[in-house]
Protein backbone atom coordinates (compact mmCIF):
# COMPACT_ATOMS: atom_id res chain seq x y z
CA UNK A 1 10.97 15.33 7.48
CA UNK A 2 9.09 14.48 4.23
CA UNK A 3 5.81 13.66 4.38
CA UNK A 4 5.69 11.33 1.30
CA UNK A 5 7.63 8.69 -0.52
CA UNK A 6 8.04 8.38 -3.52
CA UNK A 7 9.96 6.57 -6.66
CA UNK A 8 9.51 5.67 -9.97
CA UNK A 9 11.09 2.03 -11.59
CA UNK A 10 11.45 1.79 -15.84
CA UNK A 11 10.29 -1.59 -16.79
CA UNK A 12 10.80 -3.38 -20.20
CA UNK A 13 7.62 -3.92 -20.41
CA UNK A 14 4.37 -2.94 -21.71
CA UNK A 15 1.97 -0.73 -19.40
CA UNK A 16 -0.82 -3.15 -19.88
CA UNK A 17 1.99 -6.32 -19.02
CA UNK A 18 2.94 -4.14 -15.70
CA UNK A 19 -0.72 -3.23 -14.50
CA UNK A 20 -1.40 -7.39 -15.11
CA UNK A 21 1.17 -7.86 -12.21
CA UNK A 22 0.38 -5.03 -10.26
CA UNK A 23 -3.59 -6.08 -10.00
CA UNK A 24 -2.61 -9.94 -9.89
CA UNK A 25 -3.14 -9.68 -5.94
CA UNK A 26 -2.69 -13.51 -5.72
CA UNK A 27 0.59 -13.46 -6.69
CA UNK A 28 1.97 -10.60 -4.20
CA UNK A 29 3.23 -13.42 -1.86
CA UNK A 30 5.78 -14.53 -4.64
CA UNK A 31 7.44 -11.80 -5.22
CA UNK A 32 6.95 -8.47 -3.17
CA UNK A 33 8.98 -8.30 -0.31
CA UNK A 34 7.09 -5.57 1.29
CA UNK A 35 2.92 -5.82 0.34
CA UNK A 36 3.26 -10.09 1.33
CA UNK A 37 -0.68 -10.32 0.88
CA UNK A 38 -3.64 -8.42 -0.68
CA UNK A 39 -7.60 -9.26 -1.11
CA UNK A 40 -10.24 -7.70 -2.07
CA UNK A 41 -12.05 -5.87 -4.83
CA UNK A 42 -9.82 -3.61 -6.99
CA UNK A 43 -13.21 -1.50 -7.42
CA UNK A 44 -13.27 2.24 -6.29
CA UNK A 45 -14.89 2.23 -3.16
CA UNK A 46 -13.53 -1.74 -2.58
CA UNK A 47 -11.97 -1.92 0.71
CA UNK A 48 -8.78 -4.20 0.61
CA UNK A 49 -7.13 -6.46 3.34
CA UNK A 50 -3.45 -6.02 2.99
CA UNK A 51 0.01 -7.46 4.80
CA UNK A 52 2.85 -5.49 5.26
CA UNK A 53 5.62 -5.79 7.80
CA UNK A 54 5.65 -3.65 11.04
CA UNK A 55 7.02 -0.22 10.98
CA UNK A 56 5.98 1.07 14.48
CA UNK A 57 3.75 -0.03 17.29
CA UNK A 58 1.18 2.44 15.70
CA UNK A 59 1.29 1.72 12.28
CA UNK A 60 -0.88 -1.36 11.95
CA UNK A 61 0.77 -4.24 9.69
CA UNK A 62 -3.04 -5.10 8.25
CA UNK A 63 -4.18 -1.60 6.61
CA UNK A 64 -7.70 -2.06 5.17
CA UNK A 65 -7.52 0.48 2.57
CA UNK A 66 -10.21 2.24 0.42
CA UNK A 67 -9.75 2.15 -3.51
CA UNK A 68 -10.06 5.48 -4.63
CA UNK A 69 -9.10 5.51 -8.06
CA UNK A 70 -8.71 2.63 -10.72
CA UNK A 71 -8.01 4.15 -14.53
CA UNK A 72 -6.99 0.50 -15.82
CA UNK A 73 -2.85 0.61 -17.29
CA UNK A 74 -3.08 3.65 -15.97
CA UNK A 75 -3.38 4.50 -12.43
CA UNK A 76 -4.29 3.01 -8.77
CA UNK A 77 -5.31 5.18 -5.69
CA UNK A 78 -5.68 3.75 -2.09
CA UNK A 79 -6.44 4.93 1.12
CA UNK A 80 -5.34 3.92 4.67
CA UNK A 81 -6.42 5.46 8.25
CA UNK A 82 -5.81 4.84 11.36
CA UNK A 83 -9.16 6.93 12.90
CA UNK A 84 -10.45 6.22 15.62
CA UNK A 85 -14.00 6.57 16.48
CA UNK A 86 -14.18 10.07 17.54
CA UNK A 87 -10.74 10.87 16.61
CA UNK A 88 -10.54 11.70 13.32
CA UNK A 89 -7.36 12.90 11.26
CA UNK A 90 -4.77 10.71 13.17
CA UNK A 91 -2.66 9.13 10.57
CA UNK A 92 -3.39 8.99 6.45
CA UNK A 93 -1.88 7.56 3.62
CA UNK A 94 -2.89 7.60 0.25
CA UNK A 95 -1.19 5.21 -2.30
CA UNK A 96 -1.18 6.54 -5.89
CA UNK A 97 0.60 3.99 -8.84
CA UNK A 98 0.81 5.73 -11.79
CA UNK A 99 2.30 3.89 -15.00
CA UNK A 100 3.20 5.90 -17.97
CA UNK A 101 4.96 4.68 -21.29
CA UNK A 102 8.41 5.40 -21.34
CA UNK A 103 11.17 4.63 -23.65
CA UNK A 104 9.24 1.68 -25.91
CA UNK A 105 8.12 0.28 -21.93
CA UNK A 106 6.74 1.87 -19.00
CA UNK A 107 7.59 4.01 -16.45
CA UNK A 108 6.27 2.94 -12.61
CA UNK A 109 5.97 5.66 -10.28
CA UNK A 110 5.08 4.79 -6.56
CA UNK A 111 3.82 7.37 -3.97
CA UNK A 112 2.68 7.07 -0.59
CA UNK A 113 1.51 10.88 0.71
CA UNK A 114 1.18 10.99 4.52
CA UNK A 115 -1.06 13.16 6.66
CA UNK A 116 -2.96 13.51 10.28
CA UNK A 117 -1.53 15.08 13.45
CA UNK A 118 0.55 11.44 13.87
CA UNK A 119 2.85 12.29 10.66
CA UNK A 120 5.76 14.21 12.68
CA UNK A 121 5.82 11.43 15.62
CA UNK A 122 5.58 8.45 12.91
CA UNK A 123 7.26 9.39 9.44
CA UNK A 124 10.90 9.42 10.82
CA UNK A 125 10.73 5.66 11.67
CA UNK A 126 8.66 5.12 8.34
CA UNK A 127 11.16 6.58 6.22
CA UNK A 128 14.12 4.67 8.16
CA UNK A 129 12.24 1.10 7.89
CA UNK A 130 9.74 1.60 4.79
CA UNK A 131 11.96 3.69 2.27
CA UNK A 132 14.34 0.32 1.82
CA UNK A 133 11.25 -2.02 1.59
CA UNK A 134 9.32 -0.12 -0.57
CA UNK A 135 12.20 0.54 -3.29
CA UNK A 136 12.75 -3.02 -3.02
CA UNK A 137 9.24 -3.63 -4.37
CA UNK A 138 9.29 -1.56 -7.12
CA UNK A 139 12.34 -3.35 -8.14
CA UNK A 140 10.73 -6.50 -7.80
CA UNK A 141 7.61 -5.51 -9.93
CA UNK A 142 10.23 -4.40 -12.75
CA UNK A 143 11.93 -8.17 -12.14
CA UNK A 144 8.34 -9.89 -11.97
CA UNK A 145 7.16 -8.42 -15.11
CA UNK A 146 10.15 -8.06 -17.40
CA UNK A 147 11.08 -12.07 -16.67
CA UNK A 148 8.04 -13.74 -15.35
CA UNK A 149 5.64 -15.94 -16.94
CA UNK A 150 2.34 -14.41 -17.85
CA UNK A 151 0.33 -13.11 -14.75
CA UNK A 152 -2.75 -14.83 -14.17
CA UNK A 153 -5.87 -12.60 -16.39
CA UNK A 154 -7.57 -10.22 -14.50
């Protein structure tokens, strides 16, 4: 099974237009059907609250992830674990957005890169339940910022 997931959208839209909708984090409840809520700082080392429906009874549907990486129109690199105390290496997932330009627009690429000794016991119902959901939201990035009105400023 693969241990990542990953796609890439083409949006009719500027880079700097698509990385205004991907940091509004307000707005995530109107239009992504997968990430339903985020808060927090979008500053590396911010940790963020996030929603996100269930996938498995170990997979927690409130990640707090780490901001590794913020290169603004660029790129945006999270972190998620589910360590324990004492147990460390259980289940990771890092979250890189990159957005390139592409075509007189931008190109969206989405990738979610799984690791711990919980990946071959966990990634076979994440693939079945996440891989529709999280094509969905790319899609509905590409809608929200080819057709929407202006996202809020950052």
């Amino acid at each position: 099974m693969p241990d990542e997931l990953r796609t890439f959208v083409d949006i009719d839209a500027t880079a700097e237009r698509v990385w205004r909708v991907l940091t509004d984090l307000p707005a995530y409840a109107e239009w992504n059907p997968f990430i339903t809520r985020v808060e927090g700082p979008l500053v590396v080392g911010g940790r963020l609250s996030v929603s996100v429906p269930p996938v498995n009874a170990f997979v927690q549907p409130k990640p707090r992830p780490t901001v590794l990486e913020v290169v603004p129109y660029r790129r945006l690199r999270v972190r998620s674990s589910l360590d324990r105390p004492g147990l460390r290496g259980l289940f990771e997932v890092d979250v890189t957005i990159t957005i390139t330009d592409h075509d007189g627009g931008a190109r969206l690429w989405w990738q979610d890169e799984f690791r711990g000794i919980l990946v071959p016991l966990l990634i076979a119902s994440m693939n079945h339940r996440r891989l529709p959901a999280f094509n969905a939201m790319t899609v509905a990035l590409k809608e929200r910022a080819e057709s929407s009105p202006e996202p809020r400023p950052e």
